[in-house]
PDB file of N, CA and C in Angstrom:
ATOM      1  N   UNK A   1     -17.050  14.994 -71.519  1.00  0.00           N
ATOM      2  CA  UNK A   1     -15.726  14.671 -72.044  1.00  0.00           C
ATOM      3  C   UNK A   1     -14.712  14.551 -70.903  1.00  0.00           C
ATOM      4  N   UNK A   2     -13.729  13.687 -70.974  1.00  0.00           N
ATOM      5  CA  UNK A   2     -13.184  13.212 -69.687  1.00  0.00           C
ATOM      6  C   UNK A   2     -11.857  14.108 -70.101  1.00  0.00           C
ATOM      7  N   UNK A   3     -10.784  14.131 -68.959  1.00  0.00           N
ATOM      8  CA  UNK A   3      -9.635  15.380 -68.620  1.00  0.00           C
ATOM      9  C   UNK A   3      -9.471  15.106 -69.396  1.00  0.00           C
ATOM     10  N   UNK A   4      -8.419  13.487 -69.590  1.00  0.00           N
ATOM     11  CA  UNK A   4      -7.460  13.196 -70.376  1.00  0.00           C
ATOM     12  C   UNK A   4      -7.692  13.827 -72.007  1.00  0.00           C
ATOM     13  N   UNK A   5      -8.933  13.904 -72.415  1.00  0.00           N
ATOM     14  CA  UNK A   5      -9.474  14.131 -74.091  1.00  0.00           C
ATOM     15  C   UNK A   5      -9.258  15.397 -73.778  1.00  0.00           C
ATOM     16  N   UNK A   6      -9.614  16.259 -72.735  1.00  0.00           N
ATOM     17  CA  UNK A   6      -9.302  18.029 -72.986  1.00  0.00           C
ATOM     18  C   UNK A   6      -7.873  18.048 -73.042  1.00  0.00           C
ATOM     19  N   UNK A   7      -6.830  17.563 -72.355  1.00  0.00           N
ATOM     20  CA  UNK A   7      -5.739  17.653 -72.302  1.00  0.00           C
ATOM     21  C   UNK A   7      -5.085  17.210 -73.480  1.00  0.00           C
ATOM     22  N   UNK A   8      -5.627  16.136 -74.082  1.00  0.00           N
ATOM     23  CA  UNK A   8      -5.363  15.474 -75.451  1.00  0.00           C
ATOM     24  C   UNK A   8      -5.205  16.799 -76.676  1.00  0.00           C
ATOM     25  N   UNK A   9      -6.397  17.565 -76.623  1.00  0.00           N
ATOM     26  CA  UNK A   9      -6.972  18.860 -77.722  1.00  0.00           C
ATOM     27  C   UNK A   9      -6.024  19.994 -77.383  1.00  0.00           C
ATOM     28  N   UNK A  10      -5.875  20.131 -75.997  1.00  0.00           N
ATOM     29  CA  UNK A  10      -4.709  21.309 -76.137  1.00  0.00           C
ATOM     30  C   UNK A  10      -3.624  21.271 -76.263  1.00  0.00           C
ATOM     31  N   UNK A  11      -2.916  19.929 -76.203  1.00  0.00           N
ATOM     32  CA  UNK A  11      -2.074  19.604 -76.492  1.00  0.00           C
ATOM     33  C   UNK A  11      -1.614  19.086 -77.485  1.00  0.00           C
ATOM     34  N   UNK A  12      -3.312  18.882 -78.949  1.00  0.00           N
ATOM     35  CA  UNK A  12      -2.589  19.162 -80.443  1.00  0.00           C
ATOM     36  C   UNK A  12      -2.687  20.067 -81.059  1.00  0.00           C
ATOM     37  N   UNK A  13      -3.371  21.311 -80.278  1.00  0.00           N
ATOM     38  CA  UNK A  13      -3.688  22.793 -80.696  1.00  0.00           C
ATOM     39  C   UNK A  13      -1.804  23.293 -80.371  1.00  0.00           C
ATOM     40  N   UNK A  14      -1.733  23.011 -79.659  1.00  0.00           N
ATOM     41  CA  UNK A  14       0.102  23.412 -79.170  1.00  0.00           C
ATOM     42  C   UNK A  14       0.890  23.209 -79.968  1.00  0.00           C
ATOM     43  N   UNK A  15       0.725  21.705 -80.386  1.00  0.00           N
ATOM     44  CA  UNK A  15       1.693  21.168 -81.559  1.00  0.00           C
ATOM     45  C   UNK A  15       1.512  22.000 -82.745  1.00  0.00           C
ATOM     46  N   UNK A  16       0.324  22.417 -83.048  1.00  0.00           N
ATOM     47  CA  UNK A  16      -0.106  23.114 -84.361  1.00  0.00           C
ATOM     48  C   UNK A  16       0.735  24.087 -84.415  1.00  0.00           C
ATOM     49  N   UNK A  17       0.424  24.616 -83.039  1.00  0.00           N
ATOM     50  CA  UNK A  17       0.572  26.481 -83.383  1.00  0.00           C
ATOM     51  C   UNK A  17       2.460  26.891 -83.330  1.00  0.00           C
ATOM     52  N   UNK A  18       3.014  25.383 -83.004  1.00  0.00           N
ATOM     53  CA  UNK A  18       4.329  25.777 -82.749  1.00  0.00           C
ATOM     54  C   UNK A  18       4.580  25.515 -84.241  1.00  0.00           C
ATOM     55  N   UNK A  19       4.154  24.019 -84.897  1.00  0.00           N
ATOM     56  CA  UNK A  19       4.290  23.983 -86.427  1.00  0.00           C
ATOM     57  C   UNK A  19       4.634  25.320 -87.117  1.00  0.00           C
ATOM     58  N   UNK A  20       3.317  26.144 -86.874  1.00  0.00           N
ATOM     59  CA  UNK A  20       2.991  27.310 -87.963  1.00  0.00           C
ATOM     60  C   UNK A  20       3.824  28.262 -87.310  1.00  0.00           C
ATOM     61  N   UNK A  21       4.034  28.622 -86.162  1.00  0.00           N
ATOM     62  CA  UNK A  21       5.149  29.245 -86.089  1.00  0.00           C
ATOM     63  C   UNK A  21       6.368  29.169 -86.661  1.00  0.00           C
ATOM     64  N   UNK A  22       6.851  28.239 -87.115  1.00  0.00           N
ATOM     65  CA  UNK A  22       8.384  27.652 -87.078  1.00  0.00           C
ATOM     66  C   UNK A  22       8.184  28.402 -89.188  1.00  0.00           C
ATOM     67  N   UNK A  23       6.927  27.776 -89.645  1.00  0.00           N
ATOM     68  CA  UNK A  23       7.188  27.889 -90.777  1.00  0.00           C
ATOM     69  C   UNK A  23       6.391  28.964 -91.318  1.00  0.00           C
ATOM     70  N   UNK A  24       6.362  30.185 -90.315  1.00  0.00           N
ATOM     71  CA  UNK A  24       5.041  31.390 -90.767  1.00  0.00           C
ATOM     72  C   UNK A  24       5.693  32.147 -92.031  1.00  0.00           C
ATOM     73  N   UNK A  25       4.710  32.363 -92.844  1.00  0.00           N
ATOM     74  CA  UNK A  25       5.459  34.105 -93.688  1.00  0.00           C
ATOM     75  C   UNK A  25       4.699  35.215 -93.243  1.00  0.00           C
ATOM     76  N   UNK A  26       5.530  35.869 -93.032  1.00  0.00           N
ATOM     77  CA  UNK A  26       4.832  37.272 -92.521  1.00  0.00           C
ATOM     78  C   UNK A  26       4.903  37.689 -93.947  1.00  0.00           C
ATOM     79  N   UNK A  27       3.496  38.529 -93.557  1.00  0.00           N
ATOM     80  CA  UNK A  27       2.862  39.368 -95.105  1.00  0.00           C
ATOM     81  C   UNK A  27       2.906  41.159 -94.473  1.00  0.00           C
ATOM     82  N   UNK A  28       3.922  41.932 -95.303  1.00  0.00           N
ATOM     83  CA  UNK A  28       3.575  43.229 -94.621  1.00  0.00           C
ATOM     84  C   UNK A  28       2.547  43.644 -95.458  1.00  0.00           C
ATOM     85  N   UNK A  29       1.486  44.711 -94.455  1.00  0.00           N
ATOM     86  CA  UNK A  29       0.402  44.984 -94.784  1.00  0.00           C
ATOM     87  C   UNK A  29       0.597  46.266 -95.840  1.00  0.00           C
ATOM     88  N   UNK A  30       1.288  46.886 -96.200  1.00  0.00           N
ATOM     89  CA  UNK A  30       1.685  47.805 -96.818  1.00  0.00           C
ATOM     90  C   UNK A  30       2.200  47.984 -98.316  1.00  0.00           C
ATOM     91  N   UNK A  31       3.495  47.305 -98.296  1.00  0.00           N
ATOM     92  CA  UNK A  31       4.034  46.346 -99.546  1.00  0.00           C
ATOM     93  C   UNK A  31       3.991  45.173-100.015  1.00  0.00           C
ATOM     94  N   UNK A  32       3.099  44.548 -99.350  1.00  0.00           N
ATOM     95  CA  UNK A  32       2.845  43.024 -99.586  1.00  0.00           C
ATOM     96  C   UNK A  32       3.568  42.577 -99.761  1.00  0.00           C
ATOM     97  N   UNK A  33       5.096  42.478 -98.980  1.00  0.00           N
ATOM     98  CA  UNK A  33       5.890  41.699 -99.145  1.00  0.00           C
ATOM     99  C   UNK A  33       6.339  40.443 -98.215  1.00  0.00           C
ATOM    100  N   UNK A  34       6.954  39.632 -98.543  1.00  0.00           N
ATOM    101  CA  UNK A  34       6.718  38.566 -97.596  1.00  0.00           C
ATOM    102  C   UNK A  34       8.118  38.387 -96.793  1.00  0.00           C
ATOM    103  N   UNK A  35       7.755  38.487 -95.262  1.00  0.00           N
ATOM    104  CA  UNK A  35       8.883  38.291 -94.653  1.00  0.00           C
ATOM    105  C   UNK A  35       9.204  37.654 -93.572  1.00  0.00           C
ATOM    106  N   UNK A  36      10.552  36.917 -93.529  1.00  0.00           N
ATOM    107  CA  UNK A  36      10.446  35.758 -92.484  1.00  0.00           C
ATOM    108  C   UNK A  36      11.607  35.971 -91.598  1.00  0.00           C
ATOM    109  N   UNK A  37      11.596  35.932 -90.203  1.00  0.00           N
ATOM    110  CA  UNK A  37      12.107  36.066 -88.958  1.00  0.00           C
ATOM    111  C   UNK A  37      11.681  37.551 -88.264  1.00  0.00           C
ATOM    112  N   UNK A  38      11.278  38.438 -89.099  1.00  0.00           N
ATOM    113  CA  UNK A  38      11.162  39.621 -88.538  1.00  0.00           C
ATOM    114  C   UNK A  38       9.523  39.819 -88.508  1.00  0.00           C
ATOM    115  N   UNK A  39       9.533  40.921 -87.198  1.00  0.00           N
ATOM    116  CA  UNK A  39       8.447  41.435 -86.813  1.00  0.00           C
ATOM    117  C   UNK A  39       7.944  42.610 -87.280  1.00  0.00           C
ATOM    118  N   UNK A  40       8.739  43.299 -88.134  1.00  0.00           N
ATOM    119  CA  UNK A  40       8.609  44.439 -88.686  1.00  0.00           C
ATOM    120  C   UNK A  40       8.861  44.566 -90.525  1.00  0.00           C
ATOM    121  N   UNK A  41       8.514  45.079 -91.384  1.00  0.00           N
ATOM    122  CA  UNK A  41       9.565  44.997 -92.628  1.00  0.00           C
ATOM    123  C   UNK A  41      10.426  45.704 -92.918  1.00  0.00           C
ATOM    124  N   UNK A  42      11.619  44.762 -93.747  1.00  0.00           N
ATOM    125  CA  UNK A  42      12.390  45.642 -93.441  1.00  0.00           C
ATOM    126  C   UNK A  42      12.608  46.866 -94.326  1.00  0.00           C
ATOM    127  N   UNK A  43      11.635  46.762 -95.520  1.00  0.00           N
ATOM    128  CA  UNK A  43      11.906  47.765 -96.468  1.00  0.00           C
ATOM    129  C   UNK A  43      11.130  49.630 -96.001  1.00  0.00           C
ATOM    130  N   UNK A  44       9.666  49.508 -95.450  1.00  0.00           N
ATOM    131  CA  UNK A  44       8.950  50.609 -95.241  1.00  0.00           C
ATOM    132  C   UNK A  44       8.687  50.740 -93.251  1.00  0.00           C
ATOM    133  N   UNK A  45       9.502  49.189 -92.809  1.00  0.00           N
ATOM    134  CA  UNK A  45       9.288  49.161 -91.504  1.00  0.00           C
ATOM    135  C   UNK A  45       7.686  49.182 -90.841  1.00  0.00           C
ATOM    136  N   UNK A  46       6.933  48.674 -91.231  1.00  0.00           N
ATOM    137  CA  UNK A  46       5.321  48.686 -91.033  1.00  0.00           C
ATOM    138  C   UNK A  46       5.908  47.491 -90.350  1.00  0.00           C
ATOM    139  N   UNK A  47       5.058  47.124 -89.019  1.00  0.00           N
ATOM    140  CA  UNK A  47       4.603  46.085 -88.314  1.00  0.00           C
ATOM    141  C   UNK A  47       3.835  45.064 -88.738  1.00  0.00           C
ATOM    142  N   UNK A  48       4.431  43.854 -89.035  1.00  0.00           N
ATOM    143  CA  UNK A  48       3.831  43.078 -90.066  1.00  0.00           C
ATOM    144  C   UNK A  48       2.585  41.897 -89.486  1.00  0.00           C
ATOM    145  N   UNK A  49       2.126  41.097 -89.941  1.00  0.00           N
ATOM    146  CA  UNK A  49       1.247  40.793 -89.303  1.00  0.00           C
ATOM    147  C   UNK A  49       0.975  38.964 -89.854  1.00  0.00           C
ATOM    148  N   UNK A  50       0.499  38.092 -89.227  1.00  0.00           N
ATOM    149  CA  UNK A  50       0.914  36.554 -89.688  1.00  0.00           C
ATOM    150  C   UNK A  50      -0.172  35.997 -91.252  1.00  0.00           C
ATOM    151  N   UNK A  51       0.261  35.512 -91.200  1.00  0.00           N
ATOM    152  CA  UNK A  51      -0.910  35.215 -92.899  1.00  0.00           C
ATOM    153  C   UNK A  51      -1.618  33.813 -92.384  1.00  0.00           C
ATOM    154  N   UNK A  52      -1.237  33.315 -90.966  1.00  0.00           N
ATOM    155  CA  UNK A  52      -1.989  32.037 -91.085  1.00  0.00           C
ATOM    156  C   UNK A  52      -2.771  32.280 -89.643  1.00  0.00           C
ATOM    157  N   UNK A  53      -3.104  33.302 -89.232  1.00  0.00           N
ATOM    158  CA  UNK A  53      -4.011  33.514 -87.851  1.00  0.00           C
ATOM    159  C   UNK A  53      -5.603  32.855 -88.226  1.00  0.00           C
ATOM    160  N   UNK A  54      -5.698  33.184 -89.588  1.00  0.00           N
ATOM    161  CA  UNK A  54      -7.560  32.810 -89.642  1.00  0.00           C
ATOM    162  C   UNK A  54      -7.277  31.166 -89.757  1.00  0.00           C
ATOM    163  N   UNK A  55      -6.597  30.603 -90.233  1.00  0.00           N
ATOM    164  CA  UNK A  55      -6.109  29.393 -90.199  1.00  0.00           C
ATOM    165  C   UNK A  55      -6.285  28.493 -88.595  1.00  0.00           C
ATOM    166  N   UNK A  56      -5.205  29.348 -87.791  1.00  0.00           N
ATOM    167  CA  UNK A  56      -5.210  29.072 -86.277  1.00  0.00           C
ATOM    168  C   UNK A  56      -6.961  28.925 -85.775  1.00  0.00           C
ATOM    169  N   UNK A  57      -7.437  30.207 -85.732  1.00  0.00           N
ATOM    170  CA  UNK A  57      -9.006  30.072 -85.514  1.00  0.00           C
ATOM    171  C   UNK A  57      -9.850  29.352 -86.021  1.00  0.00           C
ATOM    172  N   UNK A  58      -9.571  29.054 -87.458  1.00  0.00           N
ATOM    173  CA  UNK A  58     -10.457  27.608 -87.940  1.00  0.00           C
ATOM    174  C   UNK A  58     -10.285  26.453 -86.861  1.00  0.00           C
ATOM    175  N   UNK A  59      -9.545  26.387 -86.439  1.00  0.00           N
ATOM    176  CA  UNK A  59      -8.166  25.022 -86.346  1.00  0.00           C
ATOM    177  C   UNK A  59      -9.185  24.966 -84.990  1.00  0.00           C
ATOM    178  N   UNK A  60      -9.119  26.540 -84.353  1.00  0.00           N
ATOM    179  CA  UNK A  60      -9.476  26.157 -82.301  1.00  0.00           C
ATOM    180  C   UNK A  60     -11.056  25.850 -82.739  1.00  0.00           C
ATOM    181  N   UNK A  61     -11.449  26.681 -83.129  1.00  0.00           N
ATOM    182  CA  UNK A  61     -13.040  26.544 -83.587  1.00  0.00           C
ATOM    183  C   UNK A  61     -13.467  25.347 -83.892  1.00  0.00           C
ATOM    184  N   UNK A  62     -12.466  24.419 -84.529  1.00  0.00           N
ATOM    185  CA  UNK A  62     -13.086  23.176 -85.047  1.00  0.00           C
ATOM    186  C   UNK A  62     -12.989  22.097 -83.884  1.00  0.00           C
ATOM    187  N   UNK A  63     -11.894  22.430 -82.740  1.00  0.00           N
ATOM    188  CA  UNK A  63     -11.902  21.320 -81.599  1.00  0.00           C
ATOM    189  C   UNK A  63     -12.831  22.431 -80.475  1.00  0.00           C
ATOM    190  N   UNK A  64     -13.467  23.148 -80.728  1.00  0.00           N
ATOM    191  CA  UNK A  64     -14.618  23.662 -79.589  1.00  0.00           C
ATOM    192  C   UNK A  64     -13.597  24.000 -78.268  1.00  0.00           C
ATOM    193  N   UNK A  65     -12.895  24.760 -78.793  1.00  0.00           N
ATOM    194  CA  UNK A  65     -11.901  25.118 -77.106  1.00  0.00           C
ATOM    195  C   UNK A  65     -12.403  26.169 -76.402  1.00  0.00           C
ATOM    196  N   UNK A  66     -12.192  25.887 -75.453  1.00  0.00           N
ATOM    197  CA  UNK A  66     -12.566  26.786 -74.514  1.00  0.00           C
ATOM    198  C   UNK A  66     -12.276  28.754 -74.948  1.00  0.00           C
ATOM    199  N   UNK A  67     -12.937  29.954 -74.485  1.00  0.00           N
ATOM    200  CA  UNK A  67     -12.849  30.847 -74.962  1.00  0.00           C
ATOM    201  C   UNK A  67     -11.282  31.638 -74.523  1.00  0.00           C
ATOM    202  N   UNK A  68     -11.413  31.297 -73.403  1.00  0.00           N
ATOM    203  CA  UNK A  68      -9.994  31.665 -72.123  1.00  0.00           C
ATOM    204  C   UNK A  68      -8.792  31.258 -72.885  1.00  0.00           C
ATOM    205  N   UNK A  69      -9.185  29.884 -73.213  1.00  0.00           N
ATOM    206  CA  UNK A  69      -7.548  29.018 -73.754  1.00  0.00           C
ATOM    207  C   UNK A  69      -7.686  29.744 -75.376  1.00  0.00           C
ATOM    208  N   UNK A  70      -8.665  29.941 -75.861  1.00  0.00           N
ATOM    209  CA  UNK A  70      -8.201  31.021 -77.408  1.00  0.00           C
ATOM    210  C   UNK A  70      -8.032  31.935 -76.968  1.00  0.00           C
ATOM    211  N   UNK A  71      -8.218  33.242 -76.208  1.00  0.00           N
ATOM    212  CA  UNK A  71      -7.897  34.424 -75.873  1.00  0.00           C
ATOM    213  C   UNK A  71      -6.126  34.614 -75.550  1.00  0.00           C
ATOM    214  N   UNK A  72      -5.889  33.530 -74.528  1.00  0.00           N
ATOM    215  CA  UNK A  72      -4.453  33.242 -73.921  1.00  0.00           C
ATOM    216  C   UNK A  72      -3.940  32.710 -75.074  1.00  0.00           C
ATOM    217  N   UNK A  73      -4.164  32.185 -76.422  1.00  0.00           N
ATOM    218  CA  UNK A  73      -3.126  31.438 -77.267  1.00  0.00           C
ATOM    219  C   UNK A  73      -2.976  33.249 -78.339  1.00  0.00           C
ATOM    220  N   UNK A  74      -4.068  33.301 -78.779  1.00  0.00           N
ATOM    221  CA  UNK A  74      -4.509  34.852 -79.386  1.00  0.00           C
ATOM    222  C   UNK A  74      -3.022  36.073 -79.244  1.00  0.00           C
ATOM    223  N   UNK A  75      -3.185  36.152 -77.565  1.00  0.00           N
ATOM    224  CA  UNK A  75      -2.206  36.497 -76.908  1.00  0.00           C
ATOM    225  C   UNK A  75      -0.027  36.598 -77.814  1.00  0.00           C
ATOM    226  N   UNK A  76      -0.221  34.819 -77.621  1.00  0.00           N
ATOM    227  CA  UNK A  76       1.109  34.813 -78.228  1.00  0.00           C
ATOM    228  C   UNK A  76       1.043  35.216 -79.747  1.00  0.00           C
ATOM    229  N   UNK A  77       0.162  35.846 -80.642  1.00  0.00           N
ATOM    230  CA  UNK A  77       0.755  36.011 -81.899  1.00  0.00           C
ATOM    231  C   UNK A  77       0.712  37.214 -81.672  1.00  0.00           C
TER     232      UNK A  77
END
């Protein structure tokens, strides 16, 4: 596979993951409640956690990315 096509894949894995960022719901693991801009909830304060990560991993899994470049994306959630 030539650069340009690897560079092509990480650079629509990027586009993705900023997508799902922009429009994530956080699900707290506790109250199952759903919450958006915060990292925490705000009702019992549990550290909440993203509802679309297995999503993300389908997503790298299906363009065969490298293990390094999922570990380092892994990283930002």
């Amino acid at each position: 596979m030539s650069v340009r096509g690897n560079l092509d894949t990480a650079r629509r894995i990027r586009m993705f993951t900023k997508e799902v960022k922009t429009s994530v719901n956080w699900v707290c693991p506790v109250c199952q409640r759903e919450i958006s801009g915060f990292s925490f909830c705000p009702e019992c304060r549990t550290k909440a956690r993203p509802s679309v990560q297995r999503g993300y991993w389908e997503l790298a899994n299906q363009h065969r990315v490298s293990k390094i470049f999922k570990r380092r994306m892994c990283n930002v959630w």
